[in-house]
PDB file of N, CA and C in Angstrom:
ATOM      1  N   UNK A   1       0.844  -1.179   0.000  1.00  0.00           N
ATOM      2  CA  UNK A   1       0.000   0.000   0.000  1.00  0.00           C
ATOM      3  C   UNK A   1       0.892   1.247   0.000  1.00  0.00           C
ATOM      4  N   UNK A   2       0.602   2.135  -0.496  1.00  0.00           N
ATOM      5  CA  UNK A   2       1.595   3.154  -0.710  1.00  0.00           C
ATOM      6  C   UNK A   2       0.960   4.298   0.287  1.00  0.00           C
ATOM      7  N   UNK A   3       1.647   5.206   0.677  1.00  0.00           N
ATOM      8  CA  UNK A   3       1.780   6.040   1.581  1.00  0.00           C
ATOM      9  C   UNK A   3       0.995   7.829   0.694  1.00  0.00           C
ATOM     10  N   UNK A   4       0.733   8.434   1.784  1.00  0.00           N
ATOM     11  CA  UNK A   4       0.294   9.784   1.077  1.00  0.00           C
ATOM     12  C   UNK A   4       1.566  10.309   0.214  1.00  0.00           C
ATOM     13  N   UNK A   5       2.766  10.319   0.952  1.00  0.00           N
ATOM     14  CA  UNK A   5       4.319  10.896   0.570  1.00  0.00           C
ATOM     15  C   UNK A   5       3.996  10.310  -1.093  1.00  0.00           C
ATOM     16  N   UNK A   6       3.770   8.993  -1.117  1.00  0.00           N
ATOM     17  CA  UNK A   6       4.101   8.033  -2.073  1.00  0.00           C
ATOM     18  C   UNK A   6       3.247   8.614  -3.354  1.00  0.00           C
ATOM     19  N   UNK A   7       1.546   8.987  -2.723  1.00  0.00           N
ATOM     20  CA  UNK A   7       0.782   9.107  -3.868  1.00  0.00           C
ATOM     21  C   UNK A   7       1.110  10.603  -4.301  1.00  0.00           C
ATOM     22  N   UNK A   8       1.940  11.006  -3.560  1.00  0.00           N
ATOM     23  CA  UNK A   8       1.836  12.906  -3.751  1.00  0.00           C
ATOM     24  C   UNK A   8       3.117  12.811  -4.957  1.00  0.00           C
ATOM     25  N   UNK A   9       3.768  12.246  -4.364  1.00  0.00           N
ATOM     26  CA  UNK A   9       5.089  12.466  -5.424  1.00  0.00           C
ATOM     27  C   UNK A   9       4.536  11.611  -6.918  1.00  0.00           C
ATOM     28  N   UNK A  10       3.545  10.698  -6.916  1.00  0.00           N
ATOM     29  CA  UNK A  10       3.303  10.140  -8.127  1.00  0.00           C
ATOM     30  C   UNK A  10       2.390  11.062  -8.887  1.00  0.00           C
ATOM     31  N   UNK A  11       1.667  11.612  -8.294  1.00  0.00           N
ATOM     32  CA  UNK A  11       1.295  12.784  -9.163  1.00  0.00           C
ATOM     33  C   UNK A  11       1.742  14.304  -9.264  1.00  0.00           C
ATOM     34  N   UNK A  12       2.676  14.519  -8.940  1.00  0.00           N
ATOM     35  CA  UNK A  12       3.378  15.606  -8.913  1.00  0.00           C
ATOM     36  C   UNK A  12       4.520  14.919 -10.194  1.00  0.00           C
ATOM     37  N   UNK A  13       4.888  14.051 -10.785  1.00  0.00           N
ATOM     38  CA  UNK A  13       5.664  13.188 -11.539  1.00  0.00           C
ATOM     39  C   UNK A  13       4.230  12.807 -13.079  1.00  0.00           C
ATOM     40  N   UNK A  14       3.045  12.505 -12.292  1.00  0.00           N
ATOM     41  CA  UNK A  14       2.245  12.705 -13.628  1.00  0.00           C
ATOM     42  C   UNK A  14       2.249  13.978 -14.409  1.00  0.00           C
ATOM     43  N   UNK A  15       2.131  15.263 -13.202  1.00  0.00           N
ATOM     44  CA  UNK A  15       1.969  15.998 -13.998  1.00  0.00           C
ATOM     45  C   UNK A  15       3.018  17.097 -13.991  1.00  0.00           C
ATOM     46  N   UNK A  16       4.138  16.784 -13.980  1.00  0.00           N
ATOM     47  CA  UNK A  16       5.583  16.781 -14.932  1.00  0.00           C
ATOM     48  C   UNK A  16       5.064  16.770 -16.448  1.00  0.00           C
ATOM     49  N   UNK A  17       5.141  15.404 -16.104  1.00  0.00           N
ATOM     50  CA  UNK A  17       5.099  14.309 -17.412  1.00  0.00           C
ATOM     51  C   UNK A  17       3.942  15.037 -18.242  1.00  0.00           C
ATOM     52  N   UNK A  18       3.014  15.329 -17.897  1.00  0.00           N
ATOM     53  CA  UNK A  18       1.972  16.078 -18.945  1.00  0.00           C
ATOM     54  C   UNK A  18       2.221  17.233 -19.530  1.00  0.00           C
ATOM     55  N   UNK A  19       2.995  18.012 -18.623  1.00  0.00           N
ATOM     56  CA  UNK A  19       3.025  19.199 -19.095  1.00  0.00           C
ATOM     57  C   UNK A  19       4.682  18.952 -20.645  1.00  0.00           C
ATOM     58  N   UNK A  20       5.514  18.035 -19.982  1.00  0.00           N
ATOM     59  CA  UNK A  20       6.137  17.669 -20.813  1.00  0.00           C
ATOM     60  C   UNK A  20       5.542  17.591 -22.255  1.00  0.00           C
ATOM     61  N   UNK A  21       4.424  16.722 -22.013  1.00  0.00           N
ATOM     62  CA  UNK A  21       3.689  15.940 -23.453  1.00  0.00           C
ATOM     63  C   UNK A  21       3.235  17.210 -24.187  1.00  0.00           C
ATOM     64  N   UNK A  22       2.544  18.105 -23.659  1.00  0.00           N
ATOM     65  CA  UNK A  22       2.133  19.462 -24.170  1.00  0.00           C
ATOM     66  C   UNK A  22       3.284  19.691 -24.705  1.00  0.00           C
ATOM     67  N   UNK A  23       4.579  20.202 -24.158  1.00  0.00           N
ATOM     68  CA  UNK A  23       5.655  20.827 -25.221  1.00  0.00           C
ATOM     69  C   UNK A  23       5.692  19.963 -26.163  1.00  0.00           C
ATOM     70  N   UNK A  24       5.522  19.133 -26.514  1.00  0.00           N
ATOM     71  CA  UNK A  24       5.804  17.770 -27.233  1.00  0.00           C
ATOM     72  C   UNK A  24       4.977  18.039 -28.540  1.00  0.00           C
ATOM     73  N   UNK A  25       3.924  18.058 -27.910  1.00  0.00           N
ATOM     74  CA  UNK A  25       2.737  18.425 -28.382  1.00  0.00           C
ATOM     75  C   UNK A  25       2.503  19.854 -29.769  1.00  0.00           C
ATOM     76  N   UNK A  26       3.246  20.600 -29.117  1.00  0.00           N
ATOM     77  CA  UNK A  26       3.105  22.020 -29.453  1.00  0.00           C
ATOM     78  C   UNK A  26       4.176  22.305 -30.590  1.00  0.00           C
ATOM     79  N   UNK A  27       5.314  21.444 -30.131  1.00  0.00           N
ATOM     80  CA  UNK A  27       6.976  21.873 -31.221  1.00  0.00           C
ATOM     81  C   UNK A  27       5.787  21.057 -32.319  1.00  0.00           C
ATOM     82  N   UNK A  28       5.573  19.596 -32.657  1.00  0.00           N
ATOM     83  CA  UNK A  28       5.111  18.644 -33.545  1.00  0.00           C
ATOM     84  C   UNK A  28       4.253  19.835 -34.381  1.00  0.00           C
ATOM     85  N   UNK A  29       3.017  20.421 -33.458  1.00  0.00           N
ATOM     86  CA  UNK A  29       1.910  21.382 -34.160  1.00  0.00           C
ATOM     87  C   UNK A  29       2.649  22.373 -34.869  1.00  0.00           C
ATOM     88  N   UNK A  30       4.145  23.134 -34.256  1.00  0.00           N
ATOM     89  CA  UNK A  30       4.344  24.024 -35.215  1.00  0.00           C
ATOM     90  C   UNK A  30       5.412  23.012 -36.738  1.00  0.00           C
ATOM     91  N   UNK A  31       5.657  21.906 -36.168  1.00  0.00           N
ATOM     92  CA  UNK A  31       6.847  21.515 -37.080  1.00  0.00           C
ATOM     93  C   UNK A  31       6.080  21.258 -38.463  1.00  0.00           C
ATOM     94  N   UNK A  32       4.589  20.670 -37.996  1.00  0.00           N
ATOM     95  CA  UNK A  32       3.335  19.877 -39.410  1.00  0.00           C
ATOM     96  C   UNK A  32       3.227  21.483 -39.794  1.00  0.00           C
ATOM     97  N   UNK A  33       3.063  22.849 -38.758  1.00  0.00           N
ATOM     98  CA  UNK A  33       2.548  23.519 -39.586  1.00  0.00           C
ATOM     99  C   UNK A  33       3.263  24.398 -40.454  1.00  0.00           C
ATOM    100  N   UNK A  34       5.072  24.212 -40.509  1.00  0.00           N
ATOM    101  CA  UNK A  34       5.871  24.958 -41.255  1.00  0.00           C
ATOM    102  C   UNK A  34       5.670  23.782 -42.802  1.00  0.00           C
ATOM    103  N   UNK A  35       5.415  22.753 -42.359  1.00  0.00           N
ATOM    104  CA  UNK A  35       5.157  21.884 -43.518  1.00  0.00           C
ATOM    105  C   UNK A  35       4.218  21.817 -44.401  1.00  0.00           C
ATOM    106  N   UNK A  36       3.011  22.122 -43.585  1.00  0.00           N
ATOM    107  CA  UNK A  36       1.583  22.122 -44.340  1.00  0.00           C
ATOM    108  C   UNK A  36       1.495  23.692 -45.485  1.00  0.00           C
ATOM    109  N   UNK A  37       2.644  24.761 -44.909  1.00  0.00           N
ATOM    110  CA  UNK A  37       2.631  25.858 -45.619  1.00  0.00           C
ATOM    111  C   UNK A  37       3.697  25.788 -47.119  1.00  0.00           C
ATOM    112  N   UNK A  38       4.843  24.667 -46.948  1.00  0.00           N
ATOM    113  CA  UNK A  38       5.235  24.491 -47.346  1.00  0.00           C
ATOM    114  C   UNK A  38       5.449  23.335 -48.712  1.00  0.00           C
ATOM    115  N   UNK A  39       4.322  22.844 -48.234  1.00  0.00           N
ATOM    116  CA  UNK A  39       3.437  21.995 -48.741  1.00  0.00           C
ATOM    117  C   UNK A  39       1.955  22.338 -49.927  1.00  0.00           C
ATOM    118  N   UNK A  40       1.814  23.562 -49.584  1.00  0.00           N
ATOM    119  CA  UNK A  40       0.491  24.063 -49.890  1.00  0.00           C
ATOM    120  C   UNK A  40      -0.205  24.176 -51.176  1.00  0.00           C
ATOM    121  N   UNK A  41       1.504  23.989 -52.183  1.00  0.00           N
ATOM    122  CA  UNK A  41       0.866  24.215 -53.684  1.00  0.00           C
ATOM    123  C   UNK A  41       1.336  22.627 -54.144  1.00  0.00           C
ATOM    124  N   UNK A  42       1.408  21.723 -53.576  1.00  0.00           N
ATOM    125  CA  UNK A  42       1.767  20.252 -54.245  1.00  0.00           C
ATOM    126  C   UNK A  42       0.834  19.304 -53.070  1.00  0.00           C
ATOM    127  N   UNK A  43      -0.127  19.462 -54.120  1.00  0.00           N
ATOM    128  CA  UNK A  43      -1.585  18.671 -53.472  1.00  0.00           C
ATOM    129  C   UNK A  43      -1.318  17.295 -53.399  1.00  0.00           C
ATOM    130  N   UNK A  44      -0.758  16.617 -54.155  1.00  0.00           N
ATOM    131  CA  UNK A  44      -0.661  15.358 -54.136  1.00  0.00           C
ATOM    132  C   UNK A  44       0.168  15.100 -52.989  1.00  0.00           C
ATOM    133  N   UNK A  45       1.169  15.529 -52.282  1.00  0.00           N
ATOM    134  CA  UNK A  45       2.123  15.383 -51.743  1.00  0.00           C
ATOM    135  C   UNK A  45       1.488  15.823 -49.731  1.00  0.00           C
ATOM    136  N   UNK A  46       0.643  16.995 -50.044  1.00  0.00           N
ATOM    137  CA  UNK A  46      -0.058  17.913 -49.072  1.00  0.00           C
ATOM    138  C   UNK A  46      -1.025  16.575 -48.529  1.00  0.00           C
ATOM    139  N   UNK A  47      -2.105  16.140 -49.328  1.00  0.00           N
ATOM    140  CA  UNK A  47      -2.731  15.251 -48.922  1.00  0.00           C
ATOM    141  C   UNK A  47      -2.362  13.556 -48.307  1.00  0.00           C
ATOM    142  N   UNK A  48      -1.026  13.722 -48.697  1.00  0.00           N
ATOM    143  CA  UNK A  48       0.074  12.583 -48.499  1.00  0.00           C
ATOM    144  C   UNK A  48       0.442  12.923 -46.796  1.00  0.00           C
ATOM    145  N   UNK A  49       1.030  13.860 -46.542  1.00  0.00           N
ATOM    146  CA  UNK A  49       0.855  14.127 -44.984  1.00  0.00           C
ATOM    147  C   UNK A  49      -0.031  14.181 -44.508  1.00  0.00           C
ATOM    148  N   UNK A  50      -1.320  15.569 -44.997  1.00  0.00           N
ATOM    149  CA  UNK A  50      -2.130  15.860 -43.923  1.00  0.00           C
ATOM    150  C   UNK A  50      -3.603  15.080 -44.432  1.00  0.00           C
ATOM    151  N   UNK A  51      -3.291  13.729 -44.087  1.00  0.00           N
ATOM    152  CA  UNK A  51      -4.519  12.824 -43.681  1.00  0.00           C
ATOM    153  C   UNK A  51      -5.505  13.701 -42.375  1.00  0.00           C
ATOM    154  N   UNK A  52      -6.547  12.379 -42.430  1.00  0.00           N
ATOM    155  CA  UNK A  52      -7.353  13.429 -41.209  1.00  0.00           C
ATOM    156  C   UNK A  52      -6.734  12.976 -39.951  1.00  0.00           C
ATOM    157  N   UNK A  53      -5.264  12.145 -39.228  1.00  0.00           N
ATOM    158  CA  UNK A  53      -4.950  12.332 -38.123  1.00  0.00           C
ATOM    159  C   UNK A  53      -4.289  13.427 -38.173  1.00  0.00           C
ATOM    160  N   UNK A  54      -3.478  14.023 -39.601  1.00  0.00           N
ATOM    161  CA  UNK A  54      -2.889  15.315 -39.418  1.00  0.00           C
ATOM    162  C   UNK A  54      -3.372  16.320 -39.335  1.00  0.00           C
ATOM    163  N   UNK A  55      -4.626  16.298 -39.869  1.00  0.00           N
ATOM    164  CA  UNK A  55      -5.343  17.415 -39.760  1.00  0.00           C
ATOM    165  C   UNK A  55      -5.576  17.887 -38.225  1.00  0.00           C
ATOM    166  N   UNK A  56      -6.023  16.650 -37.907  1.00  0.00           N
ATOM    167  CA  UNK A  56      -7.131  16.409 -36.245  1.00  0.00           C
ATOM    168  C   UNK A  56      -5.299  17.453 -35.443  1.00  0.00           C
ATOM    169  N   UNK A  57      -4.589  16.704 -35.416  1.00  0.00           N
ATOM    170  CA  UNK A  57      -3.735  17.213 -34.433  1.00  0.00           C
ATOM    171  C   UNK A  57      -3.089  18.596 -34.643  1.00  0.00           C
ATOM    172  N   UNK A  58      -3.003  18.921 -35.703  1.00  0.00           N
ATOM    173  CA  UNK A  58      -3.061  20.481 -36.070  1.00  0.00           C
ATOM    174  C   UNK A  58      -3.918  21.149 -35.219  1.00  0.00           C
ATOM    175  N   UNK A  59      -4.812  20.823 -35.238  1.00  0.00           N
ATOM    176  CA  UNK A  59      -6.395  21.687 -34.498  1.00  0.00           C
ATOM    177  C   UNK A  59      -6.316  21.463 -33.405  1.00  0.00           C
ATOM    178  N   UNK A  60      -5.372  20.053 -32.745  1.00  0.00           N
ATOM    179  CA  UNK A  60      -5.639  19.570 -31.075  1.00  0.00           C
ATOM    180  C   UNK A  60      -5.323  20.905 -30.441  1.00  0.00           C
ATOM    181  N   UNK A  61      -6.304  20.721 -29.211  1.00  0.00           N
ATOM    182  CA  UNK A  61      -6.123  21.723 -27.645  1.00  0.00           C
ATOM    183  C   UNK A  61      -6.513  20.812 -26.641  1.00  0.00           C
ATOM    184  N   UNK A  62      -5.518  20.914 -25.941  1.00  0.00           N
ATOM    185  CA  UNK A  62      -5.498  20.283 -24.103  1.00  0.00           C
ATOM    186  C   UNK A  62      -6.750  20.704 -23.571  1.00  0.00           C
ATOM    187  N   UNK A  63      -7.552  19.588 -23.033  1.00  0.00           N
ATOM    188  CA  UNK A  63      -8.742  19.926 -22.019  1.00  0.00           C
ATOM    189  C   UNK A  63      -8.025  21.493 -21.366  1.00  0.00           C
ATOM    190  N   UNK A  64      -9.171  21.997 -20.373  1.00  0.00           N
ATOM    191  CA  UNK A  64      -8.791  22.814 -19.703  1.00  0.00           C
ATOM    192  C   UNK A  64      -9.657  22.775 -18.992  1.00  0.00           C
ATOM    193  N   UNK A  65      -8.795  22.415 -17.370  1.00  0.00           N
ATOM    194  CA  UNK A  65      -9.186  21.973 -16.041  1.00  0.00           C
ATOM    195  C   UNK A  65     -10.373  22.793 -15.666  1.00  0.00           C
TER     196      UNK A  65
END
């Protein structure tokens, strides 16, 4: 059984870790979106990346608590 100490530090370590995933998150959104501009006049190639998971994560936003 784990201790309060125990559960405090495991979520103080989750949400590290989340806020991590957000930067993560955010470099990826700008990296697709120097691409998608760069991308913009070679359709065949444009639609080759931005499927609809690329699309979807372009647009992603973090709940907000």
């Amino acid at each position: 059984m784990m201790t309060e100490k125990e559960y405090r530090r495991e979520i103080n370590n989750l949400e590290k870790e989340r806020k991590d995933l957000l930067v993560v998150i955010d470099t990826l959104q700008q990296v697709l979106g120097r691409a998608e501009s760069a991308l913009k006049d070679n359709k065949e190639m444009y639609d080759y990346v931005f499927t609809t998971s690329g699309k979807w994560v372009l647009n992603w936003k973090p709940e907000t608590k």
